[in-house]
Protein backbone atom coordinates (compact mmCIF):
# COMPACT_ATOMS: atom_id res chain seq x y z
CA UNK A 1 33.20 -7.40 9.80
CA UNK A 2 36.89 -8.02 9.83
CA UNK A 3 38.65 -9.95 12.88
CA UNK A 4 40.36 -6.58 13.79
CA UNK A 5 36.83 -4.41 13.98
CA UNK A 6 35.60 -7.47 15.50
CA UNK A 7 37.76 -7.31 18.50
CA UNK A 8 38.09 -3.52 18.82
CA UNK A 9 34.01 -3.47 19.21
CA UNK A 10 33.89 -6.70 21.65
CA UNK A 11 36.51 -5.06 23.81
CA UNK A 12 34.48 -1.52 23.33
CA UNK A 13 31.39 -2.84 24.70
CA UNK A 14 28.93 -0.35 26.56
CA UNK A 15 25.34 -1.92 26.66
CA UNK A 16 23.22 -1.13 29.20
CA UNK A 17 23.80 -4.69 30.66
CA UNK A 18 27.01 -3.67 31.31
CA UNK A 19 26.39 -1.48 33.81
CA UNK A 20 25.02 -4.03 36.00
CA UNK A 21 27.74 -6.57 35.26
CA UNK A 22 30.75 -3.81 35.89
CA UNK A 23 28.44 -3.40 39.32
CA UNK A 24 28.68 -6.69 40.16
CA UNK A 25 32.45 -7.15 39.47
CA UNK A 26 32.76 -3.44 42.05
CA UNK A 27 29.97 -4.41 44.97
CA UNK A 28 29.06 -8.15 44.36
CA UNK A 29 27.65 -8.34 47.89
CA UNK A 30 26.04 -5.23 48.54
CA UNK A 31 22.29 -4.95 48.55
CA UNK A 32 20.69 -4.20 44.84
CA UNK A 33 17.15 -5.20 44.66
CA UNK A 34 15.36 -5.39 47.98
CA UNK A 35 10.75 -5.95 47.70
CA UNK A 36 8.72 -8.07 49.77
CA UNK A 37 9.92 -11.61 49.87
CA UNK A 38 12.72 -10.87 47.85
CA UNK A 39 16.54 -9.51 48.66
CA UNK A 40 19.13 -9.83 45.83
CA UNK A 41 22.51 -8.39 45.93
CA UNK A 42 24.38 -7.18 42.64
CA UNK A 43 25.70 -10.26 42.23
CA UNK A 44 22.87 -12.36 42.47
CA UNK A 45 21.00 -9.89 40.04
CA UNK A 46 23.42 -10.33 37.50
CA UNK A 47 24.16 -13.73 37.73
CA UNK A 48 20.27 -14.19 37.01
CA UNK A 49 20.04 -12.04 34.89
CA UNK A 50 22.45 -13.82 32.19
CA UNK A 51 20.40 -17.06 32.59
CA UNK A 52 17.52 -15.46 31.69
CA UNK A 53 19.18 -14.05 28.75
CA UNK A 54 20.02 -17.19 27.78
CA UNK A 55 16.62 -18.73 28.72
CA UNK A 56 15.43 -16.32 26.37
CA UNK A 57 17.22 -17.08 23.53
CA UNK A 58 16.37 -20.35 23.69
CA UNK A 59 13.10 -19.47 22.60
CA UNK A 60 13.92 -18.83 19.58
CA UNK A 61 14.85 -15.09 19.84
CA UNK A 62 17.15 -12.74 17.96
CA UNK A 63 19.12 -9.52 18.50
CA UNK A 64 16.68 -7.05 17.47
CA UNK A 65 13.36 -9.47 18.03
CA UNK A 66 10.58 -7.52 20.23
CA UNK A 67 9.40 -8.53 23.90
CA UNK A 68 6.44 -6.33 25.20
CA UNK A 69 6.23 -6.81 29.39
CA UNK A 70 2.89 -5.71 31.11
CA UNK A 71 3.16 -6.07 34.87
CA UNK A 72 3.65 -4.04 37.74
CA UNK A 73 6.84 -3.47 39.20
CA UNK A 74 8.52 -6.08 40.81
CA UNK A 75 12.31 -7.56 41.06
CA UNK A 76 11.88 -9.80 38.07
CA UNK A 77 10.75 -6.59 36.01
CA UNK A 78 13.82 -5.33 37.18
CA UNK A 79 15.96 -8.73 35.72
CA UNK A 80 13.74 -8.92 32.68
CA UNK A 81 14.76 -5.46 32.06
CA UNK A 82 18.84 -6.37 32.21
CA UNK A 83 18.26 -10.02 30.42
CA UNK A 84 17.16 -8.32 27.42
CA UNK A 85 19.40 -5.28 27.49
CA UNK A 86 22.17 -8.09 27.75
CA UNK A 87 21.10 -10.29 24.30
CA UNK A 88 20.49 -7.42 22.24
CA UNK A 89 16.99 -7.67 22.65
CA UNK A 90 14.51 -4.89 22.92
CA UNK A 91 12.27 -3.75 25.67
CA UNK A 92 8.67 -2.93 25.02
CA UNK A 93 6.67 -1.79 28.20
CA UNK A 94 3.06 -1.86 28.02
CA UNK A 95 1.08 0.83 30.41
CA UNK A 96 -1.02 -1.26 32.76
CA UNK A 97 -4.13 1.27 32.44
CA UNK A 98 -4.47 -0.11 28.64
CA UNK A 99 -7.34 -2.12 27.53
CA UNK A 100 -6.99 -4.94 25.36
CA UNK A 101 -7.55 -3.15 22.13
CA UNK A 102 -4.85 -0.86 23.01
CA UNK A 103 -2.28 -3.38 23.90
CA UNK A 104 -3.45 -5.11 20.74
CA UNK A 105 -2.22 -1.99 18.60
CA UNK A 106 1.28 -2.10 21.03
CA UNK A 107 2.26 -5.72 20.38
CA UNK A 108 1.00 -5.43 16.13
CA UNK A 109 2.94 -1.91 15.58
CA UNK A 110 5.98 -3.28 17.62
CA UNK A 111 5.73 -6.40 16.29
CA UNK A 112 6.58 -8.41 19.50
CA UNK A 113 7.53 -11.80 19.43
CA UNK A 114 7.15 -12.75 23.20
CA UNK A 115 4.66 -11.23 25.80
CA UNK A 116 5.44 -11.06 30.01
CA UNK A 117 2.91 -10.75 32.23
CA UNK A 118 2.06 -11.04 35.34
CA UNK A 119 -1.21 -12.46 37.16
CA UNK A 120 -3.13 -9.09 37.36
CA UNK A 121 -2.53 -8.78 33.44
CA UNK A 122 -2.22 -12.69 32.28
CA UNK A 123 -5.72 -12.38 31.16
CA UNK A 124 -5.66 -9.02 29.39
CA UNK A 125 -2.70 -10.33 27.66
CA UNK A 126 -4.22 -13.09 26.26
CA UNK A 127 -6.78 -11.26 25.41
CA UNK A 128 -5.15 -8.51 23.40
CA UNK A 129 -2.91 -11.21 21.60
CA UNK A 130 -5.46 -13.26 20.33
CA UNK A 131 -6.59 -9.52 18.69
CA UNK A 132 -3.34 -9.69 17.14
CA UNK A 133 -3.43 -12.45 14.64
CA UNK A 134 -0.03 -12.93 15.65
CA UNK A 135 1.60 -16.07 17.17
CA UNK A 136 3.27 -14.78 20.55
CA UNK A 137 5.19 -16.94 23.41
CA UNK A 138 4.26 -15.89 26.88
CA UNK A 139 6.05 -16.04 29.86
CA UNK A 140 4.64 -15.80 33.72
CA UNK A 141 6.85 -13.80 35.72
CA UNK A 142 6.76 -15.29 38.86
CA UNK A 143 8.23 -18.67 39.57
CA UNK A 144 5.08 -20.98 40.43
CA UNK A 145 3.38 -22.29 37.70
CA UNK A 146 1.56 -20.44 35.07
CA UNK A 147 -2.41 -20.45 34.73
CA UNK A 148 -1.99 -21.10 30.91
CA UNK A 149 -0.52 -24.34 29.61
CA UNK A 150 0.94 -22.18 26.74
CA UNK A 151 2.99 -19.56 29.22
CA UNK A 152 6.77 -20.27 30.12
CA UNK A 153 7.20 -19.65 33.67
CA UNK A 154 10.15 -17.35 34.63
CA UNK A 155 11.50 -20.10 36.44
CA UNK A 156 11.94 -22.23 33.52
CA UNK A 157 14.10 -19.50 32.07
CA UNK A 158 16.09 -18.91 35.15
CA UNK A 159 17.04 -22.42 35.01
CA UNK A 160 18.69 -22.41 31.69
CA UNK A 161 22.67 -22.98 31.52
CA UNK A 162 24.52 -19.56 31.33
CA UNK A 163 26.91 -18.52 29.38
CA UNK A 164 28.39 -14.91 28.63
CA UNK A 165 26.38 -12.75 26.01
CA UNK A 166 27.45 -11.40 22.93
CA UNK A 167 28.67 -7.64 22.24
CA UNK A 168 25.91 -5.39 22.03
CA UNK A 169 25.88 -2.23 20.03
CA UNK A 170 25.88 0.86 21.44
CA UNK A 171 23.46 2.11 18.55
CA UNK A 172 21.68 -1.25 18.90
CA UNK A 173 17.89 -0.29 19.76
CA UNK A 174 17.59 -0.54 23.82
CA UNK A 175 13.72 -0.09 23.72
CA UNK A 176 10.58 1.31 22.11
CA UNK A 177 8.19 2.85 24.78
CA UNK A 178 5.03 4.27 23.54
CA UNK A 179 3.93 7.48 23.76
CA UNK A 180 0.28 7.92 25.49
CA UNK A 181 -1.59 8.52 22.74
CA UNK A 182 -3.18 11.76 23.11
CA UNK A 183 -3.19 13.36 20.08
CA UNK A 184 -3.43 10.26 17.88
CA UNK A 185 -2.24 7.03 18.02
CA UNK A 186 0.55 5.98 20.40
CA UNK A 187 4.00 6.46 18.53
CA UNK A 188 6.87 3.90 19.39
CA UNK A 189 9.80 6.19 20.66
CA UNK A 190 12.79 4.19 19.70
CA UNK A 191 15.44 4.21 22.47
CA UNK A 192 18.85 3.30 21.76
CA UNK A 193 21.52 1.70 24.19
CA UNK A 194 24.31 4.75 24.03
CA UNK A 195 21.18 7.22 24.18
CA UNK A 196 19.88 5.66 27.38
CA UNK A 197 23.23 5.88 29.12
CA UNK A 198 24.10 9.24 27.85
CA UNK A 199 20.88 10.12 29.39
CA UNK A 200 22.09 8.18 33.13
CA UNK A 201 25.45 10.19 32.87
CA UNK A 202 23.28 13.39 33.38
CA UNK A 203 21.06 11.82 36.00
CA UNK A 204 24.06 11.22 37.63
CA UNK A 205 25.72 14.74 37.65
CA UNK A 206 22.67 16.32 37.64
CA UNK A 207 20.38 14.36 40.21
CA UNK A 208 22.92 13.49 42.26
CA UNK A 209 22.42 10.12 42.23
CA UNK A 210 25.50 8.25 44.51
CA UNK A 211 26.10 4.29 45.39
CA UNK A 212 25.33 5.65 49.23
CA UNK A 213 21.24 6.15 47.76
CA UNK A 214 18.66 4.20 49.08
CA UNK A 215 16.07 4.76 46.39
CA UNK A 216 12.28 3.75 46.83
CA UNK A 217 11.13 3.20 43.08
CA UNK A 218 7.39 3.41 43.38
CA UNK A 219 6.21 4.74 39.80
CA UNK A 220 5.57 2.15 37.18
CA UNK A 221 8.73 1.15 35.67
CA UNK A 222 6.80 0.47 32.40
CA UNK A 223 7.37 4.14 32.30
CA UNK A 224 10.85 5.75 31.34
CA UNK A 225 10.68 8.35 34.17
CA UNK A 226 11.37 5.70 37.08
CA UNK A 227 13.06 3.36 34.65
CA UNK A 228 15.80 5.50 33.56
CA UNK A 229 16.02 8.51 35.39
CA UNK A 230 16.18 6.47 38.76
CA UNK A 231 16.39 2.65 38.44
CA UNK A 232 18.90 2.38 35.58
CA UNK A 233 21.21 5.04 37.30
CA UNK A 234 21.32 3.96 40.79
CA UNK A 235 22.28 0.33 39.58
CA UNK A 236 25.12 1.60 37.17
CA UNK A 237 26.54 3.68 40.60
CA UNK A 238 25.67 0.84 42.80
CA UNK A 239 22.92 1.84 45.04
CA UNK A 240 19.99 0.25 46.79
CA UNK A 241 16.67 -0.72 45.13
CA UNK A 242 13.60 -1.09 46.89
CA UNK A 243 11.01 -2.17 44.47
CA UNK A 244 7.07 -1.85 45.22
CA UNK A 245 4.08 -1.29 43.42
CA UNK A 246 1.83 -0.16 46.14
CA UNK A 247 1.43 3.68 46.00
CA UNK A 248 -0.81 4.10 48.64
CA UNK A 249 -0.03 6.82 50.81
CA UNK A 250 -0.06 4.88 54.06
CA UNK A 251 1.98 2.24 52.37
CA UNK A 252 4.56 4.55 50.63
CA UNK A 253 5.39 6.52 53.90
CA UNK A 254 5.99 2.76 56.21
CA UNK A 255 8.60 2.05 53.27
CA UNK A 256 10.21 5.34 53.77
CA UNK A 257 10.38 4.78 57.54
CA UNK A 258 10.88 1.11 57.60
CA UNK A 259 13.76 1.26 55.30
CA UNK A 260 15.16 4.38 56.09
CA UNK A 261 15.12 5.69 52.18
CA UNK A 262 17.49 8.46 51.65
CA UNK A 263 16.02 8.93 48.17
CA UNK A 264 12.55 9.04 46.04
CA UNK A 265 10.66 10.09 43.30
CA UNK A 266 7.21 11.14 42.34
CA UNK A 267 4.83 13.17 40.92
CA UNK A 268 3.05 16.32 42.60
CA UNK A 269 0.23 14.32 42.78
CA UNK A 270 1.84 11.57 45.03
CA UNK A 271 4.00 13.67 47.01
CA UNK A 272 0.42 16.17 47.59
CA UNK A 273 -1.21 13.02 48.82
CA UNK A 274 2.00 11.88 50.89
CA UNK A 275 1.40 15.49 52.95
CA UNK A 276 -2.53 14.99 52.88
CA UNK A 277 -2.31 11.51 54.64
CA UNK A 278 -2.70 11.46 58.83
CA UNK A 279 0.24 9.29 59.08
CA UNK A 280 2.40 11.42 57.69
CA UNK A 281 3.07 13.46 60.75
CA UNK A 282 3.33 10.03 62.95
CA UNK A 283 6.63 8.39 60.92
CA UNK A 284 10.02 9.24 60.76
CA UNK A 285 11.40 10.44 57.24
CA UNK A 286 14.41 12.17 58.31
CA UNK A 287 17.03 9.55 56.68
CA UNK A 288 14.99 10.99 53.18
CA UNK A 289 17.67 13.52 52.04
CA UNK A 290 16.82 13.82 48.47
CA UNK A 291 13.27 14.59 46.58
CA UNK A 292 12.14 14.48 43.33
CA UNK A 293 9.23 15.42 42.00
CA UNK A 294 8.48 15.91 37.74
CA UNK A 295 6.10 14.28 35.15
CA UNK A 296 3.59 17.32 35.78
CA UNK A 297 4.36 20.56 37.37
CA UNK A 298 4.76 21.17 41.40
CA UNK A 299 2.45 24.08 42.54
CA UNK A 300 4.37 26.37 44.57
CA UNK A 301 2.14 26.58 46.92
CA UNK A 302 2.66 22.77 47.55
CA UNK A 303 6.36 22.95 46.96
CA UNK A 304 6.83 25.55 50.17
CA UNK A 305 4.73 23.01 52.00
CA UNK A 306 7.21 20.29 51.60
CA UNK A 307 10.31 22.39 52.28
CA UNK A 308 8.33 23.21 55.51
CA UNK A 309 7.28 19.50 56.54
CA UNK A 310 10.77 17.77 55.09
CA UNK A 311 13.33 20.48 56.06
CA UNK A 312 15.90 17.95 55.81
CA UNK A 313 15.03 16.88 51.93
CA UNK A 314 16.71 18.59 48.97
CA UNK A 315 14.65 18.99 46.30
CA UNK A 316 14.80 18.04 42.13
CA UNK A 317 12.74 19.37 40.03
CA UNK A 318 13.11 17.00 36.61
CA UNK A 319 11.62 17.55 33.42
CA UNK A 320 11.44 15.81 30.15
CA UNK A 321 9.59 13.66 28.14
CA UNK A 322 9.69 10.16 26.59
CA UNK A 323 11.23 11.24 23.30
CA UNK A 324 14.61 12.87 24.98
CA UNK A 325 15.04 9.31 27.56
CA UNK A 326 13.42 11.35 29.24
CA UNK A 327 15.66 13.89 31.53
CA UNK A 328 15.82 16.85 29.64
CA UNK A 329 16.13 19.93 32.30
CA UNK A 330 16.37 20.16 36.21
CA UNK A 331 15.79 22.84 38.91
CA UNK A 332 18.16 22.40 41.31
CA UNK A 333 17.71 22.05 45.26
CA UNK A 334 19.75 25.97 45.60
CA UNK A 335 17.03 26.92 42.70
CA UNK A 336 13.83 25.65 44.63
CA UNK A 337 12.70 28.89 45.76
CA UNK A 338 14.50 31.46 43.93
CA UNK A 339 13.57 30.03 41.23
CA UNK A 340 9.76 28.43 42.44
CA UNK A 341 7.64 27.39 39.24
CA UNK A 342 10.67 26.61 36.84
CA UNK A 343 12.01 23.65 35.37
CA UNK A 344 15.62 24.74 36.22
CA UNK A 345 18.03 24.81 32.92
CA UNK A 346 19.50 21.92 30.63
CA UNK A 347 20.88 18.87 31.99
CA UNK A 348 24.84 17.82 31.49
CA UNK A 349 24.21 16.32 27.58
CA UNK A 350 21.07 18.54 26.97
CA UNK A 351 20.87 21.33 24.76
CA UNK A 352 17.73 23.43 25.05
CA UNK A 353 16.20 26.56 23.28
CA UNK A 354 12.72 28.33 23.57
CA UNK A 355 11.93 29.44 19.64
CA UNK A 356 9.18 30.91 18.00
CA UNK A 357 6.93 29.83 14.95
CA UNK A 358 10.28 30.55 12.53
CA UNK A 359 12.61 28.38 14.85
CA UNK A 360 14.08 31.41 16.22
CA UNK A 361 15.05 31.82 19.83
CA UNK A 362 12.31 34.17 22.10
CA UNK A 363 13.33 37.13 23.72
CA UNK A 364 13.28 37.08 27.70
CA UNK A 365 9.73 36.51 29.05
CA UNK A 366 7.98 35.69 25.59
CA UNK A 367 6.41 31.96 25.09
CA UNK A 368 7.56 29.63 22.69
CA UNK A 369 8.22 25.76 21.78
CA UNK A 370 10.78 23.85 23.78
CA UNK A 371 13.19 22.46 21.41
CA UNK A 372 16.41 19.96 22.32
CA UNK A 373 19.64 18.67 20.91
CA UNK A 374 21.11 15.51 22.78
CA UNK A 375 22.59 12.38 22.24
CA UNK A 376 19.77 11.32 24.66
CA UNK A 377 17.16 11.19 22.05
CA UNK A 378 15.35 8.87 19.72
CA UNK A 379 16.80 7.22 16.98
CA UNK A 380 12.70 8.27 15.52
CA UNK A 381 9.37 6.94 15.86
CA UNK A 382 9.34 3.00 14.97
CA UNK A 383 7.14 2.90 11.45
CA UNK A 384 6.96 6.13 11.22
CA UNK A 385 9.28 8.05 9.20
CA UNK A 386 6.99 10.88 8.47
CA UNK A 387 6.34 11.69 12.09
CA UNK A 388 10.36 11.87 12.99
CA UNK A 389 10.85 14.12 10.17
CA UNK A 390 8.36 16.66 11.50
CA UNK A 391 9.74 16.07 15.10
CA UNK A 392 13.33 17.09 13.94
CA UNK A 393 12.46 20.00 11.35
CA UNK A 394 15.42 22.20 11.18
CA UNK A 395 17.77 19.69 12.97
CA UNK A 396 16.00 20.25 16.35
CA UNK A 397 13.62 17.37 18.03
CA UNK A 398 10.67 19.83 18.95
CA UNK A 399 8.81 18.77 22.23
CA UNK A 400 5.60 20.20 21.99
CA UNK A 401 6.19 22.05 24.93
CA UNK A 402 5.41 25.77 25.19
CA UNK A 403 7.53 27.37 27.51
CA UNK A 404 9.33 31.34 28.38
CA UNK A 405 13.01 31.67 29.29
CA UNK A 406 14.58 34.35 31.99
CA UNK A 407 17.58 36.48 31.73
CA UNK A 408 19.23 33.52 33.70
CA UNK A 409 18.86 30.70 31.51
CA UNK A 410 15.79 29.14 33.75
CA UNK A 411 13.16 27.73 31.80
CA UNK A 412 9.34 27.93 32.78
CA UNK A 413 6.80 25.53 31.31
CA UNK A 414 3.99 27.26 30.55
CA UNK A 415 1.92 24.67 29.13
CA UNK A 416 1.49 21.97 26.58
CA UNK A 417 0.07 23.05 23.11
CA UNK A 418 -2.93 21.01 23.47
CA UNK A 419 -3.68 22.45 27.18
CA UNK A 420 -3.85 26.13 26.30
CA UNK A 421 -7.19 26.89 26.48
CA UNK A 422 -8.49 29.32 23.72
CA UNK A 423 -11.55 31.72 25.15
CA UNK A 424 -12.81 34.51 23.34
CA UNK A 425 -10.09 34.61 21.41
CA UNK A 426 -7.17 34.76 24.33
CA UNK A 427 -5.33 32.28 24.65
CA UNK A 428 -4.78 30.90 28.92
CA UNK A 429 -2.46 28.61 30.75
CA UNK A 430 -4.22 25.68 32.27
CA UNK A 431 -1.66 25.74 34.88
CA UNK A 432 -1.49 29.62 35.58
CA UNK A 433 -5.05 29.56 36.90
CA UNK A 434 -4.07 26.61 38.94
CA UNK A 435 -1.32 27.94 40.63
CA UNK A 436 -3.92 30.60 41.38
CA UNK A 437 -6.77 27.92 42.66
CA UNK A 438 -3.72 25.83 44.98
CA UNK A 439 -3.08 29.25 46.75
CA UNK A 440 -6.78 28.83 48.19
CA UNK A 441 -5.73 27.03 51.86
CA UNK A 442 -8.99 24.34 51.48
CA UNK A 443 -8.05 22.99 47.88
CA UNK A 444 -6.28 19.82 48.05
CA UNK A 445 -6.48 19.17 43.99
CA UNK A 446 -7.17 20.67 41.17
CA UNK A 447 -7.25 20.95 37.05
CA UNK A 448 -8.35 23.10 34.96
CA UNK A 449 -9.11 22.76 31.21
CA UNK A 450 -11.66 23.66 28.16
CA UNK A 451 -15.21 23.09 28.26
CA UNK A 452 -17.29 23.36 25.21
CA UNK A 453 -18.88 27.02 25.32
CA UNK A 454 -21.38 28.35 22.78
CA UNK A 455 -20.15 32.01 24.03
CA UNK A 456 -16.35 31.95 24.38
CA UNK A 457 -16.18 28.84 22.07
CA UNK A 458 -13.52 27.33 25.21
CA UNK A 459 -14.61 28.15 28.88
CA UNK A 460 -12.13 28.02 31.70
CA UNK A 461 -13.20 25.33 33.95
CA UNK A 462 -11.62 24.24 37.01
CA UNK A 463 -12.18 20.87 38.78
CA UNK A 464 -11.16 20.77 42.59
CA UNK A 465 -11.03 18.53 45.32
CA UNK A 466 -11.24 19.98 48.71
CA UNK A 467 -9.20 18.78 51.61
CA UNK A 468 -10.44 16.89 53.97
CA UNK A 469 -12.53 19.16 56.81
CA UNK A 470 -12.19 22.06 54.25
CA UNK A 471 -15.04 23.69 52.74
CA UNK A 472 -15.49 25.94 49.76
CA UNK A 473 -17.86 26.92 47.25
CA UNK A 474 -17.96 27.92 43.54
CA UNK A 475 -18.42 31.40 44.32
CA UNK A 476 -15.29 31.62 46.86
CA UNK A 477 -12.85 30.02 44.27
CA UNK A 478 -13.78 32.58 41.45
CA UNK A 479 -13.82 35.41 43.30
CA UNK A 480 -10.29 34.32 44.44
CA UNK A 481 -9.18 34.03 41.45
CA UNK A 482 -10.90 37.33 40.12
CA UNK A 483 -8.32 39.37 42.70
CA UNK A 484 -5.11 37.80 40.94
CA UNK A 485 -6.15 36.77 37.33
CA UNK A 486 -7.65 38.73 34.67
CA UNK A 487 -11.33 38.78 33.74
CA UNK A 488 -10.59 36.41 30.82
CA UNK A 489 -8.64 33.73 33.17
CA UNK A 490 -10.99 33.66 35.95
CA UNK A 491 -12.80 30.27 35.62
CA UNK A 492 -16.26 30.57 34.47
CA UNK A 493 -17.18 27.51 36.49
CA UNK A 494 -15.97 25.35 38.70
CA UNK A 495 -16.94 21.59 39.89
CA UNK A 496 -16.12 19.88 42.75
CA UNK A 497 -14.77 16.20 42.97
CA UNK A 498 -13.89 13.46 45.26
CA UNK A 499 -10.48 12.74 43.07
CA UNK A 500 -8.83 13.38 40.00
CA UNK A 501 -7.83 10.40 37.59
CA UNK A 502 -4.55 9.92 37.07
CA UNK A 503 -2.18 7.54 35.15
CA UNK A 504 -0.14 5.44 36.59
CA UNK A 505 2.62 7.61 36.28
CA UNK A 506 0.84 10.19 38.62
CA UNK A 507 -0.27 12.58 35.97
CA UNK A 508 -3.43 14.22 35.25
CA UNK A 509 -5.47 12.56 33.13
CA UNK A 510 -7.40 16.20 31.85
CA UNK A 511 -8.11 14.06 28.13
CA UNK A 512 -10.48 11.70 30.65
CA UNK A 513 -11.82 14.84 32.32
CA UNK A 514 -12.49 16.72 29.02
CA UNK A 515 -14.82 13.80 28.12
CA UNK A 516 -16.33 13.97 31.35
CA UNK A 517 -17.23 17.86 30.46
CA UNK A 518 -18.93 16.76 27.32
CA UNK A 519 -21.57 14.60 28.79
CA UNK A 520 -22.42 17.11 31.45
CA UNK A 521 -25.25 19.60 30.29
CA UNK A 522 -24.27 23.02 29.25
CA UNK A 523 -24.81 25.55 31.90
């Protein structure tokens, strides 16, 4: 590269550490990390966060090299996250629910280099590395001392001499996060730098996000929903982060109160067990002014609930998935209940369509495959070629979403390929007969999906958990749903539960329950 080009791209510079050091230069004293025992402003952040990046370069690593993190959230998460972004060096979360084998196939296919952890996953790491074959550095992120001779502490790298980092790329690769794996093996989603923060300038306009936010960030930030539709966002405006990895109910609503949050984002199935819990009613939430709720769909029979019980909250609706940063589409607070059930329309630098088998765009109220254009999206699927190319046939990244369009532009998911449940030869929505089950006053939970069937091949099978005091049987939930659904729909059985699993995330885990089907004797 030439001396000119040189300086035209240093003085260009947009990397996602950026963001945080242009913060720091605007608001170096305001509050940007806040979690138990720890309070950093922007400053102090940043400042930290370039002698890490320097800490971690002195291990040996290079722009490009690979550093998988499996912890739980936590401010030095949040650092890591901005240390790496800074060197050029590339993010790999790990989701905390995977076993050793699994993590094994993360670090081999992404070839890390160095693996964090922290002491509720120091041993799994070890254990999936030594499956590796590979040689891997570890570093402890907390300051005390490590439980392994072999681990670097995070202290050790906060202690290194600082000095400015290097121009990063725009197009440099940000991160790879990996899919879950349900249809085959995880696939890397590669992430660039530019992508990412083409994807916060639409969080930003579309969300709403402002420097005056006090966000709660409660979902794994392994995951890209609170990573980058929230965290990354609110620091490049300049807001306040309060960091926790406790999603108890009780817990989440003291953290509201205690420090007065004005924003937060979860799942249905957190914000449903928010309303369930007795203490609900007995703390103040009125500084929360903004909700968001995504990474499965709201029932609207839950959604008019929280409008009742939070009349002062405006609700999001977001939805996306890993492969478009994620934000893809919102349903704005106006939209909530004129338009109950849909994922609003595109997002600022989002272009969506709804197209049939021949990539042509449905007519109003017909089902087909969400497609996007964006400079949010993947650069492809790391090792992979074959699988990008199928993604992006016809020059759109197809999501694997099925979904209908109205005469207003609003999209409504109907459900993903692999949940449609085929019986008798009709095909149902999974979530149609749930929206049906939720409008039943005692049902707290519920998911329906396929069990094996030697008559209709697929039988509609819903799985409910009642609310506490409630009562209801089999026979009340079908014949409920016999008065609104066709014959076909209506579940042919139904089971009752204590809980549903879910991922960390907050979404239902209906692969784990479709096992659980097969080992139960056919009826």
């Amino acid at each position: 590269m030439s001396t000119e080009a040189s300086l035209v791209q240093s003085t260009r510079r947009q990397g996602v550490a950026d963001l945080l050091r242009r913060t720091a230069l605007r608001l170096p004293s305001k509050a940007a990390v806040r979690a138990i025992g720890t309070a950093w402003t922007y400053r102090e952040i940043y400042d930290l966060s370039v002698r890490v990046a320097r800490g971690l370069a002195e291990l040996g690593l290079e722009l490009g090299d690979r550093v998988a993190v499996i912890a739980r959230n936590s401010p030095i998460f949040v650092c890591l996250r901005y240390a790496l972004a800074a060197r050029g060096f590339v993010l790999v979360p790990v989701n905390s629910m995977l076993g050793a084998d699994e993590i094994a196939f993360v670090l081999r296919d992404s070839g890390a280099r160095v693996l964090c952890v922290d002491r509720d996953f120091a041993n799994v790491g070890k254990l999936a590395a030594a499956k590796t074959m590979q040689t891997l550095t570890f570093v402890w992120m907390h300051d005390e001392d490590p439980p392994f001779q072999d681990m670097r502490s995070f202290r050790t790298l906060a202690n290194a001499v600082p000095e400015p980092p290097p121009p990063v790329d725009a197009r440099a690769l940000l991160q790879i996060m990996y899919t879950s794996g349900t249809e085959s093996l995880p696939k890397g989603v590669m992430l660039s730098h530019d992508a990412v923060i083409s994807q916060y300038v639409s969080c930003l306009i579309d969300c709403e996000i402002a420097a005056s936010d006090v966000m709660l960030h409660a979902m794994p930030l392994f995951h890209c929903a609170q990573l980058d539709v929230f965290l990354g966002p609110s620091i490049y405006v300049g807001g306040e982060n309060i960091i926790t990895s406790d999603t108890r109910p009780e817990s989440l609503l003291r953290l509201l109160d205690a420090h007065r949050v004005t924003s937060f984002f979860a799942p249905p199935t957190i914000w449903i067990s928010l309303l369930r819990s007795p203490l609900f009613d007995l703390v103040d939430l009125s500084s929360l002014r903004k909700g968001y709720y995504g990474a499965s769909i709201m029932p609207v029979a839950v959604l008019a609930e929280m409008q009742s019980r939070l009349p002062h909250t405006r609700l999001w609706n977001a939805y996306g998935q890993t492969e478009v940063a994620p934000l893809a589409t919102v349903l704005k607070p106006e939209d909530q209940f004129r338009k109950a059930g849909s994922a609003g329309r595109p997002v600022l630098n989002v272009e969506t369509r709804v197209v049939n088998d021949e990539g042509l765009d449905v007519q109003v109220g017909e089902v087909g495959e969400i497609v996007h254009r964006s400079p949010h999206l993947l650069s492809g699927y790391f090792n992979n070629a074959a699988r990008t190319v199928e993604a992006f046939i016809g020059g759109w990244f197809h999501s694997g979403d099925l979904a209908r369009v109205d005469s207003e532009g609003y999209i409504y998911i109907i459900d993903r390929k692999k949940d449609i449940i085929k019986t008798g030869g009709e095909n149902v929505s999974s979530r149609e007969v749930e929206e049906a089950i939720y409008r039943l006053p005692g049902v707290a939970e519920v998911a329906v999906v396929a069990a094996a069937c030697p008559v209709w091949i697929e039988a509609v099978t819903a799985i409910v958990v009642i609310k506490d005091g409630a009562a209801l049987s089999e026979h009340e939930v079908i014949t409920h749903c016999r008065a609104s659904l066709a014959g076909f729909k209506t579940p042919k059985r139904v089971l009752f539960v204590s809980s549903l699993p879910k991922s960390p995330s907050g979404k239902l885990l209906k692969r784990e329950l479709r096992d659980w089907l097969k080992e139960l004797p056919v009826p």
